[in-house]
PDB file of N, CA and C in Angstrom:
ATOM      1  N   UNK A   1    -106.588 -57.366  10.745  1.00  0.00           N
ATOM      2  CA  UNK A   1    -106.365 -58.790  10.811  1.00  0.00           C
ATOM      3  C   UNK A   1    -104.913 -59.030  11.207  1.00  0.00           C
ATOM      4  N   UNK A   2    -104.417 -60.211  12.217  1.00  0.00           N
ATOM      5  CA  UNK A   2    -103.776 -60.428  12.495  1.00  0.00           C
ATOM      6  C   UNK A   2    -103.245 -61.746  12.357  1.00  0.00           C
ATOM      7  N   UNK A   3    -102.409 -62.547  12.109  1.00  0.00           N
ATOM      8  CA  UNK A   3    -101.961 -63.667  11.695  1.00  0.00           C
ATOM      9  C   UNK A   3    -100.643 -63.972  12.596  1.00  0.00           C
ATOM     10  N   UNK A   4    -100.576 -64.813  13.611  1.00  0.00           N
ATOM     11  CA  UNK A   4     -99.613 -65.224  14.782  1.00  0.00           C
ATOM     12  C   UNK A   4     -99.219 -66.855  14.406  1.00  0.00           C
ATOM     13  N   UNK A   5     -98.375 -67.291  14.439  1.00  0.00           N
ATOM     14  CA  UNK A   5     -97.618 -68.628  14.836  1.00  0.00           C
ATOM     15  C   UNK A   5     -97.392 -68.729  16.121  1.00  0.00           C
ATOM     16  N   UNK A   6     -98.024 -69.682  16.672  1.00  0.00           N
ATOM     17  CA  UNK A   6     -98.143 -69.802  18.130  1.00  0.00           C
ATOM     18  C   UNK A   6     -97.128 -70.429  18.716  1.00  0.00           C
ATOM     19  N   UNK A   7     -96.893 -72.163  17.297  1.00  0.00           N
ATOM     20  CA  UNK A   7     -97.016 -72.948  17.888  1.00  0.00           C
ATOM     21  C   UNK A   7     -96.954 -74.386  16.596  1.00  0.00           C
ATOM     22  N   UNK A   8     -95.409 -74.703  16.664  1.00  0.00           N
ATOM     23  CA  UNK A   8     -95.179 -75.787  15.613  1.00  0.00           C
ATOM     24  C   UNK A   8     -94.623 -77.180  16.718  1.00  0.00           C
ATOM     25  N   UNK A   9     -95.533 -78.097  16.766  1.00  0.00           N
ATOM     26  CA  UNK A   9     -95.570 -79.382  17.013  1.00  0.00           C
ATOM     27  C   UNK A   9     -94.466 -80.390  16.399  1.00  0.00           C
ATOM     28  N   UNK A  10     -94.235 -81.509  17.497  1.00  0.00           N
ATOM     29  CA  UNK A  10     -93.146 -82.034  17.024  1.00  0.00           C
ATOM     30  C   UNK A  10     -93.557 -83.060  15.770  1.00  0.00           C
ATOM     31  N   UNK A  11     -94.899 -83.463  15.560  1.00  0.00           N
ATOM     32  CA  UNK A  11     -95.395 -83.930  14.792  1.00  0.00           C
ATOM     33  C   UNK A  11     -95.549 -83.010  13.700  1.00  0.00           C
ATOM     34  N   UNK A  12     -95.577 -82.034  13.456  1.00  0.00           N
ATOM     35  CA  UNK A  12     -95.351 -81.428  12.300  1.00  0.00           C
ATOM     36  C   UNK A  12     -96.482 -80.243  12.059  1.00  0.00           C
ATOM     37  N   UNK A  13     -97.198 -80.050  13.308  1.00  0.00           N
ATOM     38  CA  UNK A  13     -98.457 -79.865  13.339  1.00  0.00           C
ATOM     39  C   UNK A  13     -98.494 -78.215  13.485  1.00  0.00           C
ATOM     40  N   UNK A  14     -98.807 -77.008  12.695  1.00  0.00           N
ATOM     41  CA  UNK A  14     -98.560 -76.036  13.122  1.00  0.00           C
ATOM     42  C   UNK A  14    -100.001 -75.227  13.718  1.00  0.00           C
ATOM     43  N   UNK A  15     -99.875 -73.899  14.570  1.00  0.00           N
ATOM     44  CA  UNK A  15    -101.091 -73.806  15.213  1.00  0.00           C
ATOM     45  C   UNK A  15    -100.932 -72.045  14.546  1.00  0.00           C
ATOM     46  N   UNK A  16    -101.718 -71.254  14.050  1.00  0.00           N
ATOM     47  CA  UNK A  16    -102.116 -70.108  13.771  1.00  0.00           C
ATOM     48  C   UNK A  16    -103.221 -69.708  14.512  1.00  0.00           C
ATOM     49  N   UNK A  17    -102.726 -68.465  14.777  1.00  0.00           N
ATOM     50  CA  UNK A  17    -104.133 -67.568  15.957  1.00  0.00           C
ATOM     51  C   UNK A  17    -104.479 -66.434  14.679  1.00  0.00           C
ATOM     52  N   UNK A  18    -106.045 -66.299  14.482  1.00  0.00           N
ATOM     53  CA  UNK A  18    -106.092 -64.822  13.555  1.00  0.00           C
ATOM     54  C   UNK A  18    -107.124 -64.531  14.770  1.00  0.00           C
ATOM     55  N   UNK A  19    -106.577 -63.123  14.658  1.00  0.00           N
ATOM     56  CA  UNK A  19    -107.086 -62.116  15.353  1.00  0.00           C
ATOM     57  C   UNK A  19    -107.982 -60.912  13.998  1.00  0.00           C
ATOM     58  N   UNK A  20    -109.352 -60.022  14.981  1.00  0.00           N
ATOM     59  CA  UNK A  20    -109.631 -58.860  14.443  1.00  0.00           C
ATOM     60  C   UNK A  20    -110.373 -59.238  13.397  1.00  0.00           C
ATOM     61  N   UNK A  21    -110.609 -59.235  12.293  1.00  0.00           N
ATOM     62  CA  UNK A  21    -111.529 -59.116  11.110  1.00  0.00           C
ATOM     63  C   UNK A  21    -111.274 -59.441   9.901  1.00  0.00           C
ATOM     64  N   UNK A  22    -111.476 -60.394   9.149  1.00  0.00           N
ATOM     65  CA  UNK A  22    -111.331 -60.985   7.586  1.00  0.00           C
ATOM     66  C   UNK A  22    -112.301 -60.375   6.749  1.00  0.00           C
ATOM     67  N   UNK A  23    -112.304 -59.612   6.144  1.00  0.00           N
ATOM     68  CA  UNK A  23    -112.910 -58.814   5.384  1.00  0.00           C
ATOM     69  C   UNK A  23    -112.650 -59.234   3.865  1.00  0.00           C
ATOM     70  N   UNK A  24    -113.238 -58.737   3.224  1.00  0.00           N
ATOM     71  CA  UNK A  24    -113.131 -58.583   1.781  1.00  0.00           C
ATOM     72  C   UNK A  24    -111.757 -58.206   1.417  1.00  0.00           C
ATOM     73  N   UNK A  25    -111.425 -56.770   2.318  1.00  0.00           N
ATOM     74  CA  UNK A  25    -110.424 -55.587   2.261  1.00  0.00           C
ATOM     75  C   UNK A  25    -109.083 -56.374   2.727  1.00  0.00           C
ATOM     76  N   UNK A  26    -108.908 -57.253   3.287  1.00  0.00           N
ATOM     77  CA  UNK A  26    -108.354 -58.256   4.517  1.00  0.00           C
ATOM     78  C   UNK A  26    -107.982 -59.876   3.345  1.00  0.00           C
ATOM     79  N   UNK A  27    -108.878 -60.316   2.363  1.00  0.00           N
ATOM     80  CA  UNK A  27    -109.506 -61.469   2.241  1.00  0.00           C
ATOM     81  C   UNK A  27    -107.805 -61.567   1.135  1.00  0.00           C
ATOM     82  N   UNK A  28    -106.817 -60.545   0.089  1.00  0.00           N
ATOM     83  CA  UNK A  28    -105.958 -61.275  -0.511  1.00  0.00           C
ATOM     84  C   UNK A  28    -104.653 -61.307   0.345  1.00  0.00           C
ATOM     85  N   UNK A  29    -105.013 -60.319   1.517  1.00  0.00           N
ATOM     86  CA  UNK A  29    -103.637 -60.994   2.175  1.00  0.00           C
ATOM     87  C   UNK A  29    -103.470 -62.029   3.203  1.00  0.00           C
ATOM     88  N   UNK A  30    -104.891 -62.407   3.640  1.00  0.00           N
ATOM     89  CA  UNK A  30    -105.146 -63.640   4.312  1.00  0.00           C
ATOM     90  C   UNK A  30    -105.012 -64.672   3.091  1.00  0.00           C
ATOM     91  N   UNK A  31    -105.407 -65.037   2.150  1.00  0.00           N
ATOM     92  CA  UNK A  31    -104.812 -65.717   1.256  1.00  0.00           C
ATOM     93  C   UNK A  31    -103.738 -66.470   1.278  1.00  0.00           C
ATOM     94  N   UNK A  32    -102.813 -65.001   1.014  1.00  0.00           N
ATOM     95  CA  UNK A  32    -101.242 -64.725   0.825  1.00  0.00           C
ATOM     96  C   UNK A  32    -100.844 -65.118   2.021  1.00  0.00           C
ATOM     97  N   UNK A  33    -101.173 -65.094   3.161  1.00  0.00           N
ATOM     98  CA  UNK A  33    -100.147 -65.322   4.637  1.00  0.00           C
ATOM     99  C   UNK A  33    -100.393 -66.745   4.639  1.00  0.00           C
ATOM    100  N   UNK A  34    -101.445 -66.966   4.631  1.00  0.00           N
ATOM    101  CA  UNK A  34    -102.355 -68.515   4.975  1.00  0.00           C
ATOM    102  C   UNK A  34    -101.601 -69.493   4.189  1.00  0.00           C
ATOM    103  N   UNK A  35    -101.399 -68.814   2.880  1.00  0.00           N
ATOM    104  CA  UNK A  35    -101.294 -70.407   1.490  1.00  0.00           C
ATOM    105  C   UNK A  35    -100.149 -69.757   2.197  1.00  0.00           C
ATOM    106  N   UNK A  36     -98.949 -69.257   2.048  1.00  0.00           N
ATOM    107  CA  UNK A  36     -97.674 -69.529   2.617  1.00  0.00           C
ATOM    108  C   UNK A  36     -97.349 -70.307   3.922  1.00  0.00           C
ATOM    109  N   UNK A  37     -98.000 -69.788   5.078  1.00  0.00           N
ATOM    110  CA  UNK A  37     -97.773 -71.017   6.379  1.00  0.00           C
ATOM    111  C   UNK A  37     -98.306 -72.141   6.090  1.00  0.00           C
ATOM    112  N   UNK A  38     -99.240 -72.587   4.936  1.00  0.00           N
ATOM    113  CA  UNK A  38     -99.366 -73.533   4.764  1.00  0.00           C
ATOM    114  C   UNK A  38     -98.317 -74.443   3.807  1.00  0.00           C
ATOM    115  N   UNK A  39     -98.078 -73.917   2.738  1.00  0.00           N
ATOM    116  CA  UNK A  39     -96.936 -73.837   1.992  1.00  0.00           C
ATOM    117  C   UNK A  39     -95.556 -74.093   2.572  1.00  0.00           C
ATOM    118  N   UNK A  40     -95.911 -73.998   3.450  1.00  0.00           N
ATOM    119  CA  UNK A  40     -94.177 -74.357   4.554  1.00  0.00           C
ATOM    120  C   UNK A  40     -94.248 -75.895   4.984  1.00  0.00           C
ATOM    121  N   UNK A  41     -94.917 -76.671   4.392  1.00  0.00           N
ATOM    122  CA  UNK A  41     -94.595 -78.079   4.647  1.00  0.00           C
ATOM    123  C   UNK A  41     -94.948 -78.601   6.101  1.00  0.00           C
ATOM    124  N   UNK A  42     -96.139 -78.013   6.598  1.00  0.00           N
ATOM    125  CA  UNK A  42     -97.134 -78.368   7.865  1.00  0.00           C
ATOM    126  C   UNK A  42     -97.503 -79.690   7.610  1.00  0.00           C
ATOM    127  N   UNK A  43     -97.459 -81.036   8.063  1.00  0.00           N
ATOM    128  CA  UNK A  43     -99.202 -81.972   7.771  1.00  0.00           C
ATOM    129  C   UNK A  43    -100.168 -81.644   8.237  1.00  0.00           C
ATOM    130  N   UNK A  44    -100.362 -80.031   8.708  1.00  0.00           N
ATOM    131  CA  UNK A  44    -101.182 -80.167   9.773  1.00  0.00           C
ATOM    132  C   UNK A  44    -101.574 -78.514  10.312  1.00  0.00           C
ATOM    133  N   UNK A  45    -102.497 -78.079   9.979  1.00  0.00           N
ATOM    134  CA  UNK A  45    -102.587 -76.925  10.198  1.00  0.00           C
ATOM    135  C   UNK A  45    -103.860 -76.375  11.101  1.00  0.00           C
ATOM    136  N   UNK A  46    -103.735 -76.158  12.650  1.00  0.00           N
ATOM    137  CA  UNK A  46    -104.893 -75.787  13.511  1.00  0.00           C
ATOM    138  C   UNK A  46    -104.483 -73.955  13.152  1.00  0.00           C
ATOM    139  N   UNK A  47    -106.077 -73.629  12.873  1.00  0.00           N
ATOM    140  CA  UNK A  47    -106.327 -71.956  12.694  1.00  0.00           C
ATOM    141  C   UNK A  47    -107.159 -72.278  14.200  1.00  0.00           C
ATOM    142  N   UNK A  48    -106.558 -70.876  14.978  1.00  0.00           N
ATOM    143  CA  UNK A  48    -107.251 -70.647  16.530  1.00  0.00           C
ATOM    144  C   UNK A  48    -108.248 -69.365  16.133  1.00  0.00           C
ATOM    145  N   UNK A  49    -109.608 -69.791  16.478  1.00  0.00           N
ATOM    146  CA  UNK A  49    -109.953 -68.589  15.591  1.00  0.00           C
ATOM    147  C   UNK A  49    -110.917 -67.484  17.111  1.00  0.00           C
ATOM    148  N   UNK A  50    -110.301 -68.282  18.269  1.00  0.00           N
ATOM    149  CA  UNK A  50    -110.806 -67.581  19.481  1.00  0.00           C
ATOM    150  C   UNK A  50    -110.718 -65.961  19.620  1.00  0.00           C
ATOM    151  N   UNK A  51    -109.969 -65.037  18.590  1.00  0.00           N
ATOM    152  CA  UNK A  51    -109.890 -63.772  18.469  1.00  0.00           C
ATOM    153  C   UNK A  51    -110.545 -63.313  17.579  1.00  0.00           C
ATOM    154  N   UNK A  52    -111.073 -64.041  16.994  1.00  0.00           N
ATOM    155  CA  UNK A  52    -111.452 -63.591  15.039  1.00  0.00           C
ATOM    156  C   UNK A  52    -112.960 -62.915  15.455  1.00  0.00           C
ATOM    157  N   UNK A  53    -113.431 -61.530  15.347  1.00  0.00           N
ATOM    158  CA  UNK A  53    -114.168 -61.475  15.276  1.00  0.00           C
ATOM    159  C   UNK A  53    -115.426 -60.950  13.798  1.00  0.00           C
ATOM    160  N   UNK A  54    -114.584 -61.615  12.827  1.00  0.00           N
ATOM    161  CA  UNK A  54    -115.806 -61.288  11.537  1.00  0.00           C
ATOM    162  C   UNK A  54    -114.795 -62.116  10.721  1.00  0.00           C
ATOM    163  N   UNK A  55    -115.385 -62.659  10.065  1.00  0.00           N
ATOM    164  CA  UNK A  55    -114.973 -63.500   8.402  1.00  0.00           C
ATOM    165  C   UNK A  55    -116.178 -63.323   7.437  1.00  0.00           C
ATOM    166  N   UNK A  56    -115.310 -62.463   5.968  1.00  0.00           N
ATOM    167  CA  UNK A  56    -116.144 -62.907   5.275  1.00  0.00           C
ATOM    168  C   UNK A  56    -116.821 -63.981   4.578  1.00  0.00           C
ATOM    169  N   UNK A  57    -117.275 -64.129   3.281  1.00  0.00           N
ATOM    170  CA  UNK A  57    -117.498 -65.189   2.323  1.00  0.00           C
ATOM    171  C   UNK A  57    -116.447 -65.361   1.289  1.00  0.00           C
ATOM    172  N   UNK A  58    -115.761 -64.352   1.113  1.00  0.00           N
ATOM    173  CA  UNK A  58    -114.496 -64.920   0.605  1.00  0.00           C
ATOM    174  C   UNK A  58    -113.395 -65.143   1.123  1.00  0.00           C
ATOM    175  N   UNK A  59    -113.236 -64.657   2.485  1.00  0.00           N
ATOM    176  CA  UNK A  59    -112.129 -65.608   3.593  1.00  0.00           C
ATOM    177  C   UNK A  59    -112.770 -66.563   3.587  1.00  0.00           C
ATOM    178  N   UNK A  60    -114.084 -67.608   4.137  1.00  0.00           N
ATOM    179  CA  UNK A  60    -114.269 -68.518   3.930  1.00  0.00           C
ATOM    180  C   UNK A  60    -113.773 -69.342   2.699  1.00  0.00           C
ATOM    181  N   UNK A  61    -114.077 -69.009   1.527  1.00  0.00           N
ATOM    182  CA  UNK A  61    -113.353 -69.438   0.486  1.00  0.00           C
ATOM    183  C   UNK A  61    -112.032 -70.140   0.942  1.00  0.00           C
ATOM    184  N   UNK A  62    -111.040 -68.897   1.129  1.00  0.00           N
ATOM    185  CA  UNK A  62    -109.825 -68.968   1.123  1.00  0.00           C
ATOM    186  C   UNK A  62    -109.163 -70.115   2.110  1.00  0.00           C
ATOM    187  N   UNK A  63    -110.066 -70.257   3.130  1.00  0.00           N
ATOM    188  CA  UNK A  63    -110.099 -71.511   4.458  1.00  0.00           C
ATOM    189  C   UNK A  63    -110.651 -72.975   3.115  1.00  0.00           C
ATOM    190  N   UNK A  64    -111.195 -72.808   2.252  1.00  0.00           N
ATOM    191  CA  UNK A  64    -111.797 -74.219   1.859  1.00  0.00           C
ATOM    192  C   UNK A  64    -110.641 -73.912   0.942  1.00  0.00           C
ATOM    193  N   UNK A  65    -109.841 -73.026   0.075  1.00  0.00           N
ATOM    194  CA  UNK A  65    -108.983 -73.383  -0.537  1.00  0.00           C
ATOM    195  C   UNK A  65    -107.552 -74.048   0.119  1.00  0.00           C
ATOM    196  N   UNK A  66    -107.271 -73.647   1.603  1.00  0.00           N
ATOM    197  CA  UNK A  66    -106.240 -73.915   1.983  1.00  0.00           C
ATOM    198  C   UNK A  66    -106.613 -75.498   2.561  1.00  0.00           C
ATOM    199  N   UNK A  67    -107.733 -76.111   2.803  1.00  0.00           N
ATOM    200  CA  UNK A  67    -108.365 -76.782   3.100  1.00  0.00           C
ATOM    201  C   UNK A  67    -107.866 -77.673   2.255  1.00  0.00           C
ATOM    202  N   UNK A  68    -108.289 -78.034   0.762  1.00  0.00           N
ATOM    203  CA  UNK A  68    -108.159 -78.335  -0.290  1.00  0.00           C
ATOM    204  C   UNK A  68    -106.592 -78.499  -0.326  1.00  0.00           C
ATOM    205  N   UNK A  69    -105.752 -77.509  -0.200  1.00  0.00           N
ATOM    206  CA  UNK A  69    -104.406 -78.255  -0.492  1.00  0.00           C
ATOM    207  C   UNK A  69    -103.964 -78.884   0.354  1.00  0.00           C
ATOM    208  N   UNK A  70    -103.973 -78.782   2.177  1.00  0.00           N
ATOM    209  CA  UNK A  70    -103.545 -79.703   2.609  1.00  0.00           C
ATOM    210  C   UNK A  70    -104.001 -80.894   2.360  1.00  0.00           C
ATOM    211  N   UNK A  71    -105.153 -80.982   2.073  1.00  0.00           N
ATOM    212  CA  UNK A  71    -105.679 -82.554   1.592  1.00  0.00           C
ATOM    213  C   UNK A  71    -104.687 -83.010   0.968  1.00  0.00           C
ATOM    214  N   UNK A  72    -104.664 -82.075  -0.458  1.00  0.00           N
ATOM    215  CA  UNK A  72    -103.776 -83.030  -1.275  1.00  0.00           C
ATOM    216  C   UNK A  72    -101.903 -83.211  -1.343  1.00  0.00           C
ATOM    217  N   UNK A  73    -101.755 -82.443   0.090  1.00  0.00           N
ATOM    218  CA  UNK A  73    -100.658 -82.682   0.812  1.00  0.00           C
ATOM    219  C   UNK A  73    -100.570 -83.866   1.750  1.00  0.00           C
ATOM    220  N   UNK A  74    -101.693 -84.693   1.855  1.00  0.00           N
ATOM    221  CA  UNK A  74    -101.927 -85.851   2.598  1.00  0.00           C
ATOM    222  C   UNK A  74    -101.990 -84.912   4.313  1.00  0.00           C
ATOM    223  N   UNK A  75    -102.108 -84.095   4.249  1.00  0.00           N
ATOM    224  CA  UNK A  75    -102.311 -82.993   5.583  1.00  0.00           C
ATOM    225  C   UNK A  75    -104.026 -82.734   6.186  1.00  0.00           C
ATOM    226  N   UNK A  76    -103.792 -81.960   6.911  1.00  0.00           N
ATOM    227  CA  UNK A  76    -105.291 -81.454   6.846  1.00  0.00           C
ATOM    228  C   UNK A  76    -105.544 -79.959   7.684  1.00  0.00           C
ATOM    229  N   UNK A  77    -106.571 -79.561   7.340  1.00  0.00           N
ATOM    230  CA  UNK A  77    -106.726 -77.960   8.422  1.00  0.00           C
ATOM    231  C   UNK A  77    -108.139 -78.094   9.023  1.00  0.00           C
ATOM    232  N   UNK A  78    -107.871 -77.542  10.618  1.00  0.00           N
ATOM    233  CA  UNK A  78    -108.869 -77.879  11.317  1.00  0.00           C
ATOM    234  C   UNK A  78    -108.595 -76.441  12.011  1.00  0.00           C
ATOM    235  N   UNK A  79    -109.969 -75.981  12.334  1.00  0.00           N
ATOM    236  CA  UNK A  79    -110.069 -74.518  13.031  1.00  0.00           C
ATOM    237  C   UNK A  79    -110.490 -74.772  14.557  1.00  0.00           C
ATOM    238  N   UNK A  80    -110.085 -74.537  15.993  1.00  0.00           N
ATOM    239  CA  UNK A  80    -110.784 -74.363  17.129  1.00  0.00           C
ATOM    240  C   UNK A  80    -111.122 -73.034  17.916  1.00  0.00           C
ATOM    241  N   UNK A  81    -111.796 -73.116  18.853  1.00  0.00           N
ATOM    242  CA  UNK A  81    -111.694 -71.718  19.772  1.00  0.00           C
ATOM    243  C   UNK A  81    -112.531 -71.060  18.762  1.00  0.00           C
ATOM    244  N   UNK A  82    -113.765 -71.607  17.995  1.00  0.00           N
ATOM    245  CA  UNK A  82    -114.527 -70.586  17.263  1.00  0.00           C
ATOM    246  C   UNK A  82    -115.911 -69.934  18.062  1.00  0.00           C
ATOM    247  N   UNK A  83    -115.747 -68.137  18.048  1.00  0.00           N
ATOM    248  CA  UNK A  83    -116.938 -67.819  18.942  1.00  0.00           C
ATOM    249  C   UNK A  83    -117.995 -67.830  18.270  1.00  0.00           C
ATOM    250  N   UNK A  84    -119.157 -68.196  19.318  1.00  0.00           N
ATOM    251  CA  UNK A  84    -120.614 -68.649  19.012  1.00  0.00           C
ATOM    252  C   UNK A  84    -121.268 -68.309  17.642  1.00  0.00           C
ATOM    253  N   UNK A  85    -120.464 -66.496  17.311  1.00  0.00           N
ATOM    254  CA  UNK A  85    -121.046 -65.924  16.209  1.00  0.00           C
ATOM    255  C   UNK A  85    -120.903 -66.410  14.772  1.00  0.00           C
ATOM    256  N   UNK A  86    -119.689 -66.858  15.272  1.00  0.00           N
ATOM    257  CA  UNK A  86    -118.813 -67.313  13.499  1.00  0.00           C
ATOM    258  C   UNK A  86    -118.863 -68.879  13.658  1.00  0.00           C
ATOM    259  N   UNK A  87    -119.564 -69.759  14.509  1.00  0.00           N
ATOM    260  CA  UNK A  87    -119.803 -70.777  14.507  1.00  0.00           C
ATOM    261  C   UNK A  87    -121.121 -70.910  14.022  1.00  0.00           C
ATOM    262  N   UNK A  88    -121.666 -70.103  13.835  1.00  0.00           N
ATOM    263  CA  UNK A  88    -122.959 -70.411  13.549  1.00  0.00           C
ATOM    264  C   UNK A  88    -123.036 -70.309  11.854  1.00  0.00           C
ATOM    265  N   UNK A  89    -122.004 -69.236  11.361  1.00  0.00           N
ATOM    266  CA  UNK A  89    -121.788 -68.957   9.982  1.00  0.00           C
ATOM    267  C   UNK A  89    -121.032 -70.309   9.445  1.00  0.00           C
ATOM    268  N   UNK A  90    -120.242 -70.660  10.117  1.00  0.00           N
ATOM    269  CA  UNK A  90    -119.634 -72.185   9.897  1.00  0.00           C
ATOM    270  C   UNK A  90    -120.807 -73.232   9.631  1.00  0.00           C
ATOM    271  N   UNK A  91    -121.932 -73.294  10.498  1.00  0.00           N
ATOM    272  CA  UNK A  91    -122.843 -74.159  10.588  1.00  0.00           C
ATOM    273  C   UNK A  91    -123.703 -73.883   9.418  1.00  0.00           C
ATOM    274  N   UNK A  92    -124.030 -72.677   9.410  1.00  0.00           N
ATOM    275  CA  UNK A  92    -125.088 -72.546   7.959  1.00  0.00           C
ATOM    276  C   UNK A  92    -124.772 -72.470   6.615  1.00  0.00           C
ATOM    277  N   UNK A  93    -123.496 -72.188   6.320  1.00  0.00           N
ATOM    278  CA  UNK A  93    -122.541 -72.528   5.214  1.00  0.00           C
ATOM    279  C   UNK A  93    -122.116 -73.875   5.129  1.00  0.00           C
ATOM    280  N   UNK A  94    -122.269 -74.935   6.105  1.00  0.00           N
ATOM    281  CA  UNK A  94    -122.203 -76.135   5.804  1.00  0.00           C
ATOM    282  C   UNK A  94    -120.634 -76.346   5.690  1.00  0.00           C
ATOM    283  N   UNK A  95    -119.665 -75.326   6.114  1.00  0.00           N
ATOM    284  CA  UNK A  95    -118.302 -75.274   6.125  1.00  0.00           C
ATOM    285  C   UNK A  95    -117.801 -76.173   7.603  1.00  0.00           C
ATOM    286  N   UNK A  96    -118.440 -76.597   8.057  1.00  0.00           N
ATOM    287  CA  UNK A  96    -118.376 -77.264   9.728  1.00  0.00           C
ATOM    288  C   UNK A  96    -117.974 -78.912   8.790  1.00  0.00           C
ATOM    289  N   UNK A  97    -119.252 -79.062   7.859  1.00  0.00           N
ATOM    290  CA  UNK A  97    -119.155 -80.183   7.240  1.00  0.00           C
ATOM    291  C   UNK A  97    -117.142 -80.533   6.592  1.00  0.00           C
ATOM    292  N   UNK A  98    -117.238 -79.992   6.708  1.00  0.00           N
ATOM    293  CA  UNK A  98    -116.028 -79.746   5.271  1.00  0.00           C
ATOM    294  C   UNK A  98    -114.538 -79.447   6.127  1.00  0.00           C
ATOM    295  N   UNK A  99    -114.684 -78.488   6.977  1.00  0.00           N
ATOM    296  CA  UNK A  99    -113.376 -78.173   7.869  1.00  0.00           C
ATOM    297  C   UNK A  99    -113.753 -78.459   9.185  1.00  0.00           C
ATOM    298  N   UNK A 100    -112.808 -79.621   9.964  1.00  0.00           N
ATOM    299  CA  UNK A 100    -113.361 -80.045  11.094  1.00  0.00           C
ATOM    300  C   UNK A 100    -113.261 -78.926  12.376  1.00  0.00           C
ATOM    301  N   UNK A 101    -113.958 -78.464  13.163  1.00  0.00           N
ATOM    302  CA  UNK A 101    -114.251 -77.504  14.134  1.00  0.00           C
ATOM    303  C   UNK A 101    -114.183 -78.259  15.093  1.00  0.00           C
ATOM    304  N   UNK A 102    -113.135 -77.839  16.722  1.00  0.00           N
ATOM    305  CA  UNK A 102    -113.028 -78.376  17.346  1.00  0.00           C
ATOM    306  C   UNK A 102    -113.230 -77.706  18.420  1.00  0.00           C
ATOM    307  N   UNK A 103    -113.501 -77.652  19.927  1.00  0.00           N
ATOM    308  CA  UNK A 103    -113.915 -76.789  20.926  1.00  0.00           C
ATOM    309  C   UNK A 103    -112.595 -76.441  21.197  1.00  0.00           C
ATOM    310  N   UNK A 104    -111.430 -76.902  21.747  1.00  0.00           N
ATOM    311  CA  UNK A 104    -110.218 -76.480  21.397  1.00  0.00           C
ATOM    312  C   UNK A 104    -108.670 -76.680  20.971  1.00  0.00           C
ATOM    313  N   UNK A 105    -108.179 -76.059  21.571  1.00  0.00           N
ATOM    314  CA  UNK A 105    -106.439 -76.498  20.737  1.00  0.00           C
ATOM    315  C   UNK A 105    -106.157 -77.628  20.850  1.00  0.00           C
ATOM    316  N   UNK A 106    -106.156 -77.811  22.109  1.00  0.00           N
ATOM    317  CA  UNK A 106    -105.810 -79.388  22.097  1.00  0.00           C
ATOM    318  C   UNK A 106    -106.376 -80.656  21.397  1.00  0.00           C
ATOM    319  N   UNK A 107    -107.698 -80.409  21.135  1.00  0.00           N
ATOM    320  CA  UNK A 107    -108.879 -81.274  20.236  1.00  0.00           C
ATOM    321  C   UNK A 107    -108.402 -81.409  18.769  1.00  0.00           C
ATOM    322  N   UNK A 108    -107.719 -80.189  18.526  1.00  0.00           N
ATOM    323  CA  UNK A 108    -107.492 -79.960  17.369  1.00  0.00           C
ATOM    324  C   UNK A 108    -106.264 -80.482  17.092  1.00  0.00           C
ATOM    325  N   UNK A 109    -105.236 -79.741  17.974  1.00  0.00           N
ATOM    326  CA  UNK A 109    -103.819 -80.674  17.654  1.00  0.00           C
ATOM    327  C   UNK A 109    -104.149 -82.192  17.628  1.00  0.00           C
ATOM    328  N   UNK A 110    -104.541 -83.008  18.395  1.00  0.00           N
ATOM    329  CA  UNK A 110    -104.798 -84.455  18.361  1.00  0.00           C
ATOM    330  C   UNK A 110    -105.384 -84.892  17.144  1.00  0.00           C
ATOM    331  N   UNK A 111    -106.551 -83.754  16.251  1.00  0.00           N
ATOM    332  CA  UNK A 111    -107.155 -84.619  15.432  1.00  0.00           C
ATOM    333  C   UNK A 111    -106.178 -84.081  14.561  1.00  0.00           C
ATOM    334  N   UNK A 112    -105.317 -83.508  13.873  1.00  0.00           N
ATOM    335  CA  UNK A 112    -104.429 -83.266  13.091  1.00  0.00           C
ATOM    336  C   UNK A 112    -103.074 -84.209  13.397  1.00  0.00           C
ATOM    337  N   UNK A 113    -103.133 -84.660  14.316  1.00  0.00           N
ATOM    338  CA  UNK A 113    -101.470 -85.408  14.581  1.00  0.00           C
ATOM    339  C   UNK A 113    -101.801 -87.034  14.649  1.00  0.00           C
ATOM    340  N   UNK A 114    -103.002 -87.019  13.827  1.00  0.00           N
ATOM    341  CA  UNK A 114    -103.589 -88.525  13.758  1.00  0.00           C
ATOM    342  C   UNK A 114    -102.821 -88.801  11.862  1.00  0.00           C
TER     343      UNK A 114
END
């Protein structure tokens, strides 16, 4: 697993690329990287997840926990660039409902810099 800063907006808006695989094995230091770039005082956090090829059920978690605090940072986290495979796990987990999914960066920066 890989965790990149692409990309901090003048609106405040920051953009993360994960690359490679969220695993179980993967799932406390995605946590740990995640709640910290989030933790850095973003309103606004796009995950690019166009490299990601596997997430578990407890990285999912960890996306509805980071989810959860930007809320109550008056912020929000929105994921784009998700492939077909892990969009579909988004869709049947009902996590689509919950974290807005966007086709891409730009969709995403806009709905975060609202």
């Amino acid at each position: 697993m890989k965790l990149t800063v692409v990309n901090v907006t003048e609106n405040g808006v920051m953009v993360v690329a994960i690359e490679g695989r969220v695993d179980s094995s993967t799932a406390p230091k995605f946590r740990r990287v995640l709640g910290g770039v989030a933790d850095a005082g973003t309103r606004g956090l796009v995950l690019d997840l166009e490299n990601l090829r596997f997430i578990s059920s407890a990285s999912l978690g960890v996306l509805l926990e980071v989810t959860k605090a930007q809320a109550r940072r008056g912020g929000m986290l929105a994921v784009c660039s998700v492939p077909d495979a892990l969009r579909k796990i988004l869709e049947i987990s009902g996590f689509d409902q919950i974290i807005p999914v966007h086709d891409s960066q730009a969709e995403a920066l806009a709905a975060c810099s609202r």
